[in-house]
Protein backbone atom coordinates (compact mmCIF):
# COMPACT_ATOMS: atom_id res chain seq x y z
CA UNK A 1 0.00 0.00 0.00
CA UNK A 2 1.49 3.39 -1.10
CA UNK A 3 1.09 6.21 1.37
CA UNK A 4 -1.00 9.00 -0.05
CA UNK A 5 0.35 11.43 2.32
CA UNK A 6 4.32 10.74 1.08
CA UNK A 7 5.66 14.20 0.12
CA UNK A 8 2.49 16.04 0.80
CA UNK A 9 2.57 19.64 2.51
CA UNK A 10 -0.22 19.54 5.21
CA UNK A 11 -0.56 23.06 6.41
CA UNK A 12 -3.89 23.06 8.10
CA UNK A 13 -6.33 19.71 9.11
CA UNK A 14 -8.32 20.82 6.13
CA UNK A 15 -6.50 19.77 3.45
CA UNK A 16 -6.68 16.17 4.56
CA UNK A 17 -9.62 14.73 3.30
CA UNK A 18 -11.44 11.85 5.59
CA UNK A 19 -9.18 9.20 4.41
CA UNK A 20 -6.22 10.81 5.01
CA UNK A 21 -7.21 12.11 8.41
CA UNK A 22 -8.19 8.31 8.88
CA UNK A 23 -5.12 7.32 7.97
CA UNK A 24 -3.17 9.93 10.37
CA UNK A 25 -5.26 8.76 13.55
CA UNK A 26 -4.32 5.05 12.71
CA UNK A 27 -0.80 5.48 12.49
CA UNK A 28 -0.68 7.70 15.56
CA UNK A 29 -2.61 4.59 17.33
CA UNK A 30 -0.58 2.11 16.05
CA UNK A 31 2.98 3.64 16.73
CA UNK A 32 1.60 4.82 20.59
CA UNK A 33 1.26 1.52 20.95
CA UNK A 34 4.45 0.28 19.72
CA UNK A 35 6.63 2.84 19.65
CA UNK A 36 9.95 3.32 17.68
CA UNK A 37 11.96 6.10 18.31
CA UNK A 38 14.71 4.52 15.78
CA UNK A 39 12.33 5.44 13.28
CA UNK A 40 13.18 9.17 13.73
CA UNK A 41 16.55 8.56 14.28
CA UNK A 42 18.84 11.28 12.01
CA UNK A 43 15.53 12.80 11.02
CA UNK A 44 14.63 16.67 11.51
CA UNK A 45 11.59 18.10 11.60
CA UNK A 46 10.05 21.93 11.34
CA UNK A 47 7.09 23.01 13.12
CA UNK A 48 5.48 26.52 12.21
CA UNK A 49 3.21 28.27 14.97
CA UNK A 50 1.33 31.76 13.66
């Protein structure tokens, strides 16, 4: 299964559509229940508050 979210800007929760937002709570489920920080090893990440 290709991830439909690969490469995609999200800049606000609406322009996920239900899916995708589906999608985003599933994974967020599945790795707080197994999590793997060595995953985001050597990975950086920018977060933009206005």
């Amino acid at each position: 299964m290709t991830n439909p979210l690969y490469k995609k800007h999200i800049i606000s929760i609406n322009d996920l559509s239900r899916e995708e937002l589906e999608l985003v709570l599933a994974t967020a489920a599945k790795l707080k229940a197994n999590p793997q920080p060595e995953l985001l090893k050597h990975k950086g990440y920018r977060q933009l508050l206005l």
